[in-house]
N, C-alpha and C. Protein backbone atom coordinates (compact mmCIF):
# COMPACT_ATOMS: atom_id res chain seq x y z
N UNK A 1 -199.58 42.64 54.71
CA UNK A 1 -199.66 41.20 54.75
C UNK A 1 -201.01 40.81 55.34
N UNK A 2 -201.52 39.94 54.74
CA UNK A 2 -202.66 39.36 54.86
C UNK A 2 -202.78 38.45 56.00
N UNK A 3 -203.56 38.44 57.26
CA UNK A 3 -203.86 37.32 58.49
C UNK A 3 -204.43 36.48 57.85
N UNK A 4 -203.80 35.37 58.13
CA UNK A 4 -204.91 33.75 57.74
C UNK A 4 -205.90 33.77 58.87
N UNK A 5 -206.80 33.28 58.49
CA UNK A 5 -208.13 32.78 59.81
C UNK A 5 -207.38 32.15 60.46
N UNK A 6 -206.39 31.30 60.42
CA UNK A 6 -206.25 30.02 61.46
C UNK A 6 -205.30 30.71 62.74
N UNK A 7 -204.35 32.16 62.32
CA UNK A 7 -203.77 32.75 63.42
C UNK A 7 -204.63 33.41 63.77
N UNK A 8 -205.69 33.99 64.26
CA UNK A 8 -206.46 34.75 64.96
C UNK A 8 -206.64 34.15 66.27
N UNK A 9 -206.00 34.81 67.15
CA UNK A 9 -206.21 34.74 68.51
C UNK A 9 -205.00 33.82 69.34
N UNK A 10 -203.67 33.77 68.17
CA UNK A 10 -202.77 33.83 68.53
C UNK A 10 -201.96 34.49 69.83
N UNK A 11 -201.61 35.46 69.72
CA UNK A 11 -201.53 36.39 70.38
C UNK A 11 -201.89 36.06 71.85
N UNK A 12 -203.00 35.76 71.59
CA UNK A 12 -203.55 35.71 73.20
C UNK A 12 -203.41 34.25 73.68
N UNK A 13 -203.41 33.36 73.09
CA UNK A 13 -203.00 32.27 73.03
C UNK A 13 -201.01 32.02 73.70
N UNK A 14 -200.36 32.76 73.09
CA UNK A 14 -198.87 32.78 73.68
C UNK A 14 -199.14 33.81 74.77
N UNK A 15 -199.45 34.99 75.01
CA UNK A 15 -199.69 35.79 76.38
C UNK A 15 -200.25 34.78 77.37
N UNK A 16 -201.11 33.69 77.18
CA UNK A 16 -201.62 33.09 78.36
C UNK A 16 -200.12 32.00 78.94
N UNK A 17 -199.72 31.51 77.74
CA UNK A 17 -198.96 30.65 78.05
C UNK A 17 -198.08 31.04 78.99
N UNK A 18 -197.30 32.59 79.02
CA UNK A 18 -196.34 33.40 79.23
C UNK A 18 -196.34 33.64 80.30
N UNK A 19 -197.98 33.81 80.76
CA UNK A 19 -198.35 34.47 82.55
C UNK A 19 -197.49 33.61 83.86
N UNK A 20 -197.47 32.11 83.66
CA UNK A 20 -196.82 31.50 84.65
C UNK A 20 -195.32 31.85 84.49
N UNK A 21 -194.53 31.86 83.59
CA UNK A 21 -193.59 32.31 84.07
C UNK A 21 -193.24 33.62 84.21
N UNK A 22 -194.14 34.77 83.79
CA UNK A 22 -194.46 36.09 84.29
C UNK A 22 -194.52 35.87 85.41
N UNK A 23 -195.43 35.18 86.05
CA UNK A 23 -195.37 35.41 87.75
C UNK A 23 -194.44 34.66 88.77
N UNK A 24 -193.60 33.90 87.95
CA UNK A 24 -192.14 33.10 88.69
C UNK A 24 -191.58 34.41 88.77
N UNK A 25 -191.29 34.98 87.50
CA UNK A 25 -190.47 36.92 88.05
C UNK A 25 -190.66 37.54 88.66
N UNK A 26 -191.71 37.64 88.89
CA UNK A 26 -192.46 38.86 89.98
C UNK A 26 -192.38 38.41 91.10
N UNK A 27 -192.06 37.06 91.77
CA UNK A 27 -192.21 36.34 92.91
C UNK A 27 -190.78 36.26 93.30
N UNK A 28 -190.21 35.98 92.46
CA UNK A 28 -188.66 36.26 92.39
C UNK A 28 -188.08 37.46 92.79
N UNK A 29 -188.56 38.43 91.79
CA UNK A 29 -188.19 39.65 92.33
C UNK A 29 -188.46 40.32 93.36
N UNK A 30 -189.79 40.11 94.04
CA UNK A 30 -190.55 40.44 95.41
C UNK A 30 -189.49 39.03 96.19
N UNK A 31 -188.94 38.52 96.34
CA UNK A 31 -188.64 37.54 96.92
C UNK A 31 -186.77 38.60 97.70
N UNK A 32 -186.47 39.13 96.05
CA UNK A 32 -185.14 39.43 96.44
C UNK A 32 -185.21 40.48 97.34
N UNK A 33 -186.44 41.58 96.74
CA UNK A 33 -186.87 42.65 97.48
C UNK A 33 -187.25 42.26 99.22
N UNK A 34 -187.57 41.46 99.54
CA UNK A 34 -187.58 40.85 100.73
C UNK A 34 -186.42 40.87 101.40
N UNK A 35 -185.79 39.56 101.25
CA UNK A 35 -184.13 39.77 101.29
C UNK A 35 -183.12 41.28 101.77
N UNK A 36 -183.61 42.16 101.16
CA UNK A 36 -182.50 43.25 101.08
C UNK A 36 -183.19 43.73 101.68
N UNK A 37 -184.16 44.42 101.91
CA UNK A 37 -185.15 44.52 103.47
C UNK A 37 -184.57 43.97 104.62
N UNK A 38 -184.58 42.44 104.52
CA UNK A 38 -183.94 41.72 106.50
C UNK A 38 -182.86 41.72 105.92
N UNK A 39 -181.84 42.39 105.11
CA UNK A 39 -180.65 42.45 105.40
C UNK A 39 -180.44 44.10 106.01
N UNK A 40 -181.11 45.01 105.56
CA UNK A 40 -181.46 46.71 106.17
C UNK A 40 -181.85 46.12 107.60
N UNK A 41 -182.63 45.60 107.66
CA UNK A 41 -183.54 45.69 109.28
C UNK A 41 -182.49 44.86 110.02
N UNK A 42 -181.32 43.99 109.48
CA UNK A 42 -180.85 43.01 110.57
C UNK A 42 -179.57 43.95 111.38
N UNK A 43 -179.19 45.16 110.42
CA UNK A 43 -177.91 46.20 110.45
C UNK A 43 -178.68 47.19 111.25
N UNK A 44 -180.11 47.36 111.28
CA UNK A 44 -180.81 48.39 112.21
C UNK A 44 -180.87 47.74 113.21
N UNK A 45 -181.11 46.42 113.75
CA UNK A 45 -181.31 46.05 114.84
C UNK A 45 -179.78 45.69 115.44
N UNK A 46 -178.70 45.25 114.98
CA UNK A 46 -177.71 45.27 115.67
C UNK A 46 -177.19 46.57 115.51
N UNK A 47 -177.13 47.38 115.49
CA UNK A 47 -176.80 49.35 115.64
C UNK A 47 -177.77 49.52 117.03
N UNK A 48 -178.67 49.43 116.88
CA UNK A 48 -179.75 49.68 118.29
C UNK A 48 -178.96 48.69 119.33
N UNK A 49 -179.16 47.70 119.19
CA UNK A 49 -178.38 46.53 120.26
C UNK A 49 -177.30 46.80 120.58
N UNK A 50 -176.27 47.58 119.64
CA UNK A 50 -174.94 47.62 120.21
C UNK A 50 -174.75 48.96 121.12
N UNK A 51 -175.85 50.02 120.84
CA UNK A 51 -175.99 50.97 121.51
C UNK A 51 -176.77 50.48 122.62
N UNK A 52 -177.45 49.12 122.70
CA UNK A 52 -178.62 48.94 124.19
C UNK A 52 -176.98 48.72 124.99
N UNK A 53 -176.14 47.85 124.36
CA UNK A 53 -175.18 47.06 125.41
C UNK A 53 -173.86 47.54 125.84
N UNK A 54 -173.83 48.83 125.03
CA UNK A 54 -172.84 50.41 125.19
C UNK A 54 -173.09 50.94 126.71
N UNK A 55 -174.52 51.58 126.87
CA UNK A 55 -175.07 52.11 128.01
C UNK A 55 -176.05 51.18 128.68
N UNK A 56 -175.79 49.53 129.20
CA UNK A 56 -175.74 48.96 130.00
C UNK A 56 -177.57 48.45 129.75
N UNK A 57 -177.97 48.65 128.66
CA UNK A 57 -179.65 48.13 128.44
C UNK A 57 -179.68 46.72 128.25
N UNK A 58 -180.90 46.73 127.87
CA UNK A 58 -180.98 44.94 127.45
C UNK A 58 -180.72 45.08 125.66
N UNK A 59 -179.45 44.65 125.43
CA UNK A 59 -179.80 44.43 123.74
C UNK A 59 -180.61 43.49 123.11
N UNK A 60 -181.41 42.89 123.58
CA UNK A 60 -182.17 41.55 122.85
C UNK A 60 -183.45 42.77 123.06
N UNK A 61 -183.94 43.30 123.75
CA UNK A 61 -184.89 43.84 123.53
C UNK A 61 -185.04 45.44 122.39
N UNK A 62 -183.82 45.64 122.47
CA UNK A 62 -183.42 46.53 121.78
C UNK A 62 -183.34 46.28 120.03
N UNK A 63 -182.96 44.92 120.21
CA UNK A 63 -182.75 44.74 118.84
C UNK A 63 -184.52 44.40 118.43
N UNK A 64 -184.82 43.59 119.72
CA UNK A 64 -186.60 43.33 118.87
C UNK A 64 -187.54 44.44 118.99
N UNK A 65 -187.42 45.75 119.17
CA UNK A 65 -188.59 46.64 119.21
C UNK A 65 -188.00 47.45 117.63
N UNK A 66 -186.46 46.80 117.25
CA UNK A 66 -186.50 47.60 115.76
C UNK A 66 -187.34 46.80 114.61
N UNK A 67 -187.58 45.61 115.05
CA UNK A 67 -187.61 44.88 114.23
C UNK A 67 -189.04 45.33 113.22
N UNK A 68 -189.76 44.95 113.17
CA UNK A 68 -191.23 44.72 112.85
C UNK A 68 -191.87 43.01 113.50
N UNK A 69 -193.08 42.58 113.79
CA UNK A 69 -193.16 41.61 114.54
C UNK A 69 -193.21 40.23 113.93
N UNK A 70 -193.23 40.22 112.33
CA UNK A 70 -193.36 39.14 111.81
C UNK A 70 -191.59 38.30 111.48
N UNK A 71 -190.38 39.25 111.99
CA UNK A 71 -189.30 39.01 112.16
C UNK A 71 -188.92 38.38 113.30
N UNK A 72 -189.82 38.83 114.60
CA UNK A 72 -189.54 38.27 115.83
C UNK A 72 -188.90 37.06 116.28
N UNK A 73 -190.10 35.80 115.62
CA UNK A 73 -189.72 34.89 115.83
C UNK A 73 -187.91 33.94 115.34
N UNK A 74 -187.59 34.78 114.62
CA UNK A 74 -186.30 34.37 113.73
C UNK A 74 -185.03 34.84 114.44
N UNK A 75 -185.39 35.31 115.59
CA UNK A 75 -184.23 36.66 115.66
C UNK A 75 -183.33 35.97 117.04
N UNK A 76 -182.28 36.44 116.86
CA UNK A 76 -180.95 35.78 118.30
C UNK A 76 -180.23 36.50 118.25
N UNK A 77 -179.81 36.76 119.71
CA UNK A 77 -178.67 38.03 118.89
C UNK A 77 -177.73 37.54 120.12
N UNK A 78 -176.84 38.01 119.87
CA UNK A 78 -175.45 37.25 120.90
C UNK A 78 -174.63 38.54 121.11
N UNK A 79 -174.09 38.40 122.50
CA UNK A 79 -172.81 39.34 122.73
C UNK A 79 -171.66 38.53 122.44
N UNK A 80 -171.03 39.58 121.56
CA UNK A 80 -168.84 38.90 121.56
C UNK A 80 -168.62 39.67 122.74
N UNK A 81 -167.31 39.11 122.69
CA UNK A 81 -166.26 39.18 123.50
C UNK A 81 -165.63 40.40 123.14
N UNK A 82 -165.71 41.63 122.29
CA UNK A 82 -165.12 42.60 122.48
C UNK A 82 -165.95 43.89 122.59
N UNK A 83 -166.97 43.29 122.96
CA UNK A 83 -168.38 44.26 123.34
C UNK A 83 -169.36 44.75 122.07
N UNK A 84 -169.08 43.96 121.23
CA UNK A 84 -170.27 44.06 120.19
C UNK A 84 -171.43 43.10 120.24
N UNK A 85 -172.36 43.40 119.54
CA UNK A 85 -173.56 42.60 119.27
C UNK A 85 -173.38 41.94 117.95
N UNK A 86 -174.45 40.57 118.20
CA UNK A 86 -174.48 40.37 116.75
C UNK A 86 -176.27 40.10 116.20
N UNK A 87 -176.28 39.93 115.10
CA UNK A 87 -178.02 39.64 115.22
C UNK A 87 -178.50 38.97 114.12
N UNK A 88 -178.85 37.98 114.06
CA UNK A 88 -179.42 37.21 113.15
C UNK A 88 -181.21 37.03 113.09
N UNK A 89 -181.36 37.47 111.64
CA UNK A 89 -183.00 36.78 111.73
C UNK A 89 -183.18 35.99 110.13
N UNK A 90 -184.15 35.70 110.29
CA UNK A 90 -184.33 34.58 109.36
C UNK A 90 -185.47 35.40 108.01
N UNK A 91 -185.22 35.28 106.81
CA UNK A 91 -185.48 35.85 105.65
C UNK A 91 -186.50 35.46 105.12
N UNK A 92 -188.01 35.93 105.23
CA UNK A 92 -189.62 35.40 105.31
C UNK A 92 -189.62 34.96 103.77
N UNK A 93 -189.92 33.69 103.50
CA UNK A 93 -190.54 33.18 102.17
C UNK A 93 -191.38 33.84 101.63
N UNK A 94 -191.56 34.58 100.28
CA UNK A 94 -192.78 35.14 99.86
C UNK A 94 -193.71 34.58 99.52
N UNK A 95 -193.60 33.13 98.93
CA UNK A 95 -194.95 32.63 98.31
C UNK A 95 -195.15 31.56 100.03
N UNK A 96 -194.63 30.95 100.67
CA UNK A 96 -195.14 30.37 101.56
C UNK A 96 -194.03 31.22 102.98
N UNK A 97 -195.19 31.65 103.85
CA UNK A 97 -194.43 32.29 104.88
C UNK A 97 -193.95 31.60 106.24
N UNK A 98 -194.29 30.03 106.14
CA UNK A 98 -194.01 29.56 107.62
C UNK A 98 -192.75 29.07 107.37
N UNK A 99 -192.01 28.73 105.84
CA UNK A 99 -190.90 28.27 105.37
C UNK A 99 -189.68 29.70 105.73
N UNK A 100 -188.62 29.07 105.56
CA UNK A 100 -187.42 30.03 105.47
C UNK A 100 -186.76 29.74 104.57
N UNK A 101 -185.76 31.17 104.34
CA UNK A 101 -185.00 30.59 102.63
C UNK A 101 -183.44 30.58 103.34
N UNK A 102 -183.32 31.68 104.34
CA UNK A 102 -181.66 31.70 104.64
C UNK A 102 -182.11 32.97 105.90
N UNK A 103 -180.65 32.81 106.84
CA UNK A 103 -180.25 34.13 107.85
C UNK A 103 -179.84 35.08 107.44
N UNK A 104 -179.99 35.98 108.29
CA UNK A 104 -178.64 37.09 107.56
C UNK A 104 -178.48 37.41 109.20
N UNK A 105 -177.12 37.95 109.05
CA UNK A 105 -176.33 38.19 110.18
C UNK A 105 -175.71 39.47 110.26
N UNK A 106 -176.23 40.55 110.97
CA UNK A 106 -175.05 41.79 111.79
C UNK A 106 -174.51 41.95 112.27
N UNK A 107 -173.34 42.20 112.31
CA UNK A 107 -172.62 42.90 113.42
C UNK A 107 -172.46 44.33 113.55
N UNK A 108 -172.34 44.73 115.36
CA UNK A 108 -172.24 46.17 115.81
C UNK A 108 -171.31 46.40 117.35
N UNK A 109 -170.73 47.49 116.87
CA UNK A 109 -170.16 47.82 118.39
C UNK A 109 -169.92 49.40 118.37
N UNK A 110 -170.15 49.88 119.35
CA UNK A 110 -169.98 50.83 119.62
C UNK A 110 -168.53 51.30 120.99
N UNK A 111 -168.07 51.77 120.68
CA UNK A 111 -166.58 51.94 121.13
C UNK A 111 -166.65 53.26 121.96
N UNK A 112 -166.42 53.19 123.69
CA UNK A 112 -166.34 54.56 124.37
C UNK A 112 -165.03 55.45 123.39
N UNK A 113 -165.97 57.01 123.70
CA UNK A 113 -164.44 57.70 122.71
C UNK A 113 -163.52 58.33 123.90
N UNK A 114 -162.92 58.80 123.91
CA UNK A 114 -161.66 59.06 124.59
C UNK A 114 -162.02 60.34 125.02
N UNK A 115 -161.36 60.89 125.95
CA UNK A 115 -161.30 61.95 126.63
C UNK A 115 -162.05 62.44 127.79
């Protein structure tokens, strides 16, 4: 089949169009990839915390030296009432980072064993 002159450079013409929402995906997807990251790091830092407040440490400090430091500011962590920790931090925006999108929340306890 024969190209007419008038489609030449088609092609590149719809690829340009395409790039912006090419990069809504990729921002998206680095966005979710984020996410499931401070949901790993929020279950590492209340595991550490529930072990700081097991053997009588400070769990708030425990939970923030797992963290990494750009989590810091987001982070609270609370004792229950049946000797667990809990730990919340806040889930870094990828395209703007001073914004937040949502928390995520852990819980941990560690239980003396018997004998």
């Amino acid at each position: 089949m024969a190209r007419h002159e008038s489609e030449r450079g088609q092609a590149s013409v719809e690829f340009v169009a395409l790039l912006p929402l090419l990069a809504a995906i990729v921002v998206l997807l680095w966005q979710a990839v984020v996410a499931g990251q401070a949901v790993w790091l929020a279950g590492t830092a209340a595991r550490a915390a529930a072990r700081a407040e097991a053997v009588g440490g400070d769990p708030v400090a425990a939970a923030r030296a797992t963290l990494p430091v750009a989590l810091h500011e987001g982070l609270k962590t609370t004792r229950d009432d049946d000797g667990g920790v809990r730990v919340r931090i806040r889930i870094p925006v990828v395209v703007d980072g001073d914004r937040r999108v949502a928390t995520v929340t852990a819980q941990a306890r560690f239980r003396p064993q018997g004998g």
